[in-house]
Protein backbone atom coordinates (compact mmCIF):
# COMPACT_ATOMS: atom_id res chain seq x y z
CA UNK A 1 0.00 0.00 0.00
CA UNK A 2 1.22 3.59 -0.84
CA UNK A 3 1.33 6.38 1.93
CA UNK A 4 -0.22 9.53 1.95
CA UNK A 5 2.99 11.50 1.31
CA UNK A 6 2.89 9.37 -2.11
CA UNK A 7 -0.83 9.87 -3.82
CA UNK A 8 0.05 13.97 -2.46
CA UNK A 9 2.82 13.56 -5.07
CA UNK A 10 1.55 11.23 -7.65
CA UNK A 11 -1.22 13.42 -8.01
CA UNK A 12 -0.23 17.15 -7.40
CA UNK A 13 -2.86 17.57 -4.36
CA UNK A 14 -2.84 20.80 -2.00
CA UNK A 15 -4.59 21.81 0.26
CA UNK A 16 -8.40 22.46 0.70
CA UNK A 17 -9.68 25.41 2.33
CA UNK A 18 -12.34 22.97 3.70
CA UNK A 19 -8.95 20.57 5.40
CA UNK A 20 -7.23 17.48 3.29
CA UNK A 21 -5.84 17.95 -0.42
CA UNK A 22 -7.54 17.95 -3.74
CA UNK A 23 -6.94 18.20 -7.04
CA UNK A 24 -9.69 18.88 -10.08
CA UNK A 25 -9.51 16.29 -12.14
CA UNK A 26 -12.80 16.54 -14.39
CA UNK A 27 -15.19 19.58 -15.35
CA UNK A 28 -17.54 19.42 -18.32
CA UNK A 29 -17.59 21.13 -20.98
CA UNK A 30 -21.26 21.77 -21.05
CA UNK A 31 -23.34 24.07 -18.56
CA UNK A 32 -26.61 24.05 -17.02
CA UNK A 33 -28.11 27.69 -17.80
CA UNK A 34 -28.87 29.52 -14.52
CA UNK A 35 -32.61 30.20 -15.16
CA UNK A 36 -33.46 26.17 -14.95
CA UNK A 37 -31.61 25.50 -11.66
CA UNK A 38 -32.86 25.41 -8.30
CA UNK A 39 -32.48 28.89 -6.09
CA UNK A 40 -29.59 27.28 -4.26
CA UNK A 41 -27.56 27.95 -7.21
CA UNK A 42 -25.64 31.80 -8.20
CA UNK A 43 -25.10 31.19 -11.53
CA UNK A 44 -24.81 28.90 -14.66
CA UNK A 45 -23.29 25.27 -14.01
CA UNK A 46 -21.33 22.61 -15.58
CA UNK A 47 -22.74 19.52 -15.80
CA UNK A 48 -20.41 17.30 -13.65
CA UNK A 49 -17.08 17.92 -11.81
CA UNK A 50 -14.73 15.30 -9.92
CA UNK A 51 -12.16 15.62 -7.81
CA UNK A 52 -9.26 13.26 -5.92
CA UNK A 53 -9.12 14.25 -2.22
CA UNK A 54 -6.83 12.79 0.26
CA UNK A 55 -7.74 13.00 4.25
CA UNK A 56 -4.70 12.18 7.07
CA UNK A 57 -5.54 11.46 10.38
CA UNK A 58 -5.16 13.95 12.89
CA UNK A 59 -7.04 16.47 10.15
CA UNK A 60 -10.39 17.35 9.55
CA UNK A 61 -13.18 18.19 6.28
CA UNK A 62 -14.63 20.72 8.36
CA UNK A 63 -18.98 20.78 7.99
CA UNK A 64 -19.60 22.46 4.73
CA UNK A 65 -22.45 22.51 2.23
CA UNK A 66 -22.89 22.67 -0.99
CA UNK A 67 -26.18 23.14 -3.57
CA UNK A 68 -25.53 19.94 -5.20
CA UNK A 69 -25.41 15.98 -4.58
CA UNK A 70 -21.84 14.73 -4.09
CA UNK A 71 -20.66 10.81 -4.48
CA UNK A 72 -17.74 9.72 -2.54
CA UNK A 73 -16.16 7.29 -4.04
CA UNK A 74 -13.60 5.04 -1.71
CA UNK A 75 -9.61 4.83 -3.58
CA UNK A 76 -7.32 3.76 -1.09
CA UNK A 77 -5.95 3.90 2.63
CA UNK A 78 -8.20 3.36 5.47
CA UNK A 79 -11.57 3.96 6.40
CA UNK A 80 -13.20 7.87 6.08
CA UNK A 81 -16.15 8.35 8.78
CA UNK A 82 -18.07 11.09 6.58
CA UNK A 83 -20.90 12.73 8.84
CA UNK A 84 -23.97 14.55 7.32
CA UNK A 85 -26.37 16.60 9.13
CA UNK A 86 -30.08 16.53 7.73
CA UNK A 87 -31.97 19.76 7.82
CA UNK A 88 -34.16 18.20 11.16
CA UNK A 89 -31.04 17.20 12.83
CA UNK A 90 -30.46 13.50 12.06
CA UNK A 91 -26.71 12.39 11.83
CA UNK A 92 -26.33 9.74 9.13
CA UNK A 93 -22.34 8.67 9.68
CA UNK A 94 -21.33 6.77 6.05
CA UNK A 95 -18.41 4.42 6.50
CA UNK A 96 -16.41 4.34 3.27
CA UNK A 97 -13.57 1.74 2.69
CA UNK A 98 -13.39 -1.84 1.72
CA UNK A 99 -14.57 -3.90 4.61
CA UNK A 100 -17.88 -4.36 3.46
CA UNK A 101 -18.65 -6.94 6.04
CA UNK A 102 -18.34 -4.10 9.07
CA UNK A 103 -20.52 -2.70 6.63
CA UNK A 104 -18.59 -0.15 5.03
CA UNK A 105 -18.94 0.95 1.32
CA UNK A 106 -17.14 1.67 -2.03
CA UNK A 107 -19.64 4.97 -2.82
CA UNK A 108 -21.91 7.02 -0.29
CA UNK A 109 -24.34 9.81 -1.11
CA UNK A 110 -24.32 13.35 0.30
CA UNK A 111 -27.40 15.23 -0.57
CA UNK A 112 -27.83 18.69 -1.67
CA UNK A 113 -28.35 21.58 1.20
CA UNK A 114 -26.77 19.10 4.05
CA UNK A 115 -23.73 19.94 6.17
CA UNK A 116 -21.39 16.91 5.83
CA UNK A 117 -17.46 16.39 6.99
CA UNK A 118 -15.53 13.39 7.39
CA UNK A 119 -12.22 12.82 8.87
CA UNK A 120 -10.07 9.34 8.88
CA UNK A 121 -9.99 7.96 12.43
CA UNK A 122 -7.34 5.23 12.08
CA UNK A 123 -4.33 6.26 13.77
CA UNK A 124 -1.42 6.87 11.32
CA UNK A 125 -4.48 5.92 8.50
CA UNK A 126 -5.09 8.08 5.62
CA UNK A 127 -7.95 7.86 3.16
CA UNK A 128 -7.87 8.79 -0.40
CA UNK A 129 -11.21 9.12 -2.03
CA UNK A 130 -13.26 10.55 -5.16
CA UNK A 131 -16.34 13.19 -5.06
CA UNK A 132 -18.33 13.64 -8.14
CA UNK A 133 -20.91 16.23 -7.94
CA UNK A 134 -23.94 16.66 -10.38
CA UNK A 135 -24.68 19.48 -11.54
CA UNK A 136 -21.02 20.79 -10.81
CA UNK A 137 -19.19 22.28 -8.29
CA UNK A 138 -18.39 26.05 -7.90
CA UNK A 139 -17.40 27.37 -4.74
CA UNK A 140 -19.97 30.11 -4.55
CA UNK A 141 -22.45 27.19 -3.89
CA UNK A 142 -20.30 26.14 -1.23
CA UNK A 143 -20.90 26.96 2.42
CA UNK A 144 -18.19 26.70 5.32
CA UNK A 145 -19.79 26.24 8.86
CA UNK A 146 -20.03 29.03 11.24
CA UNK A 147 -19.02 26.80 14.59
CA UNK A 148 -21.42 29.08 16.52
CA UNK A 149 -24.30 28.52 14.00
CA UNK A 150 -24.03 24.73 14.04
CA UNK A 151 -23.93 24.09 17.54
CA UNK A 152 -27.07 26.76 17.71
CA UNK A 153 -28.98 24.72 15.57
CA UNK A 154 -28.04 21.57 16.46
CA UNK A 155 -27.26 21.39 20.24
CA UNK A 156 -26.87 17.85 20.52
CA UNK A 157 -24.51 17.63 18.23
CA UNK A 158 -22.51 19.45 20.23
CA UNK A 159 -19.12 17.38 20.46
CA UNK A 160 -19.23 16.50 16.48
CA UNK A 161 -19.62 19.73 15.20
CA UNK A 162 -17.09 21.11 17.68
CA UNK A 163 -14.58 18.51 16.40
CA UNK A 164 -15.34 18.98 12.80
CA UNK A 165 -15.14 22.87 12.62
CA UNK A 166 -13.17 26.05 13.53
CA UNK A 167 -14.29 28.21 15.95
């Protein structure tokens, strides 16, 4: 198995101003007028985008939105624990790796609108992963937590959402 340090290479990640490294590797050509998307969206979008993003342990995706569905899609490493907040408050934790028997899986779904991070909680572990999100991503759909905010609205999520954002 490769280490973290190599795929950051390999690949030409940096760093993510949501935590972990990324790199863009797909955009389409072809856009989705503005006028036919949902009000979540400020402006025209592509069709599809992808991404490689690579998560160390001891680091964080901090919560984070965005207006469109994202698939996760499980590379390499060790497990990633990715935790998505519904808008009434239910925590759905997705398990993504290979040990499907401890019921872990190769893909997970985020929807649209829900705050979501993930971290890798094997010590010394990594996790390198794929998102693909439909209709593509631009970062002014994308929405960084207010630490404050979150634990506001969801109170007994208290010890998550302080983990998984910056104060």
């Amino acid at each position: 198995m490769h280490t973290a340090e190599y795929y950051i290479q390999k690949l030409g990640l940096s760093t993510h101003v949501e935590g972990g490294a990324f790199i863009e590797t797909y955009r389409s050509e072809g856009t989705i007028p503005h006028a036919v998307l949902p009000p979540s969206f400020g402006g025209d979008t592509h069709f599809g985008t992808g991404i490689y993003f690579l998560l160390q342990e001891g680091h964080f995706s901090a919560f984070h939105k965005i207006a469109s569905d994202e698939m996760w899609h499980f590379y390499d490493g060790q497990t990633l624990s990715i935790y998505e907040i519904e808008a009434n408050g239910n925590l759905i934790t997705h398990k993504l790796g290979r040990n499907l028997e401890a019921g872990e899986t190769f893909q997970c779904v985020i929807k649209a609108g829900n705050w979501f991070g993930s971290r890798c909680e094997v010590s010394n572990g990594f996790s390198l992963v794929g998102c693909s999100v439909a209709p593509g991503f631009n970062f002014r759909d994308f929405e960084l937590a207010n630490q404050a905010s979150l634990l506001k609205d969801f109170p007994h999520l208290s010890e998550l959402i302080s983990q998984l954002t910056h104060p």
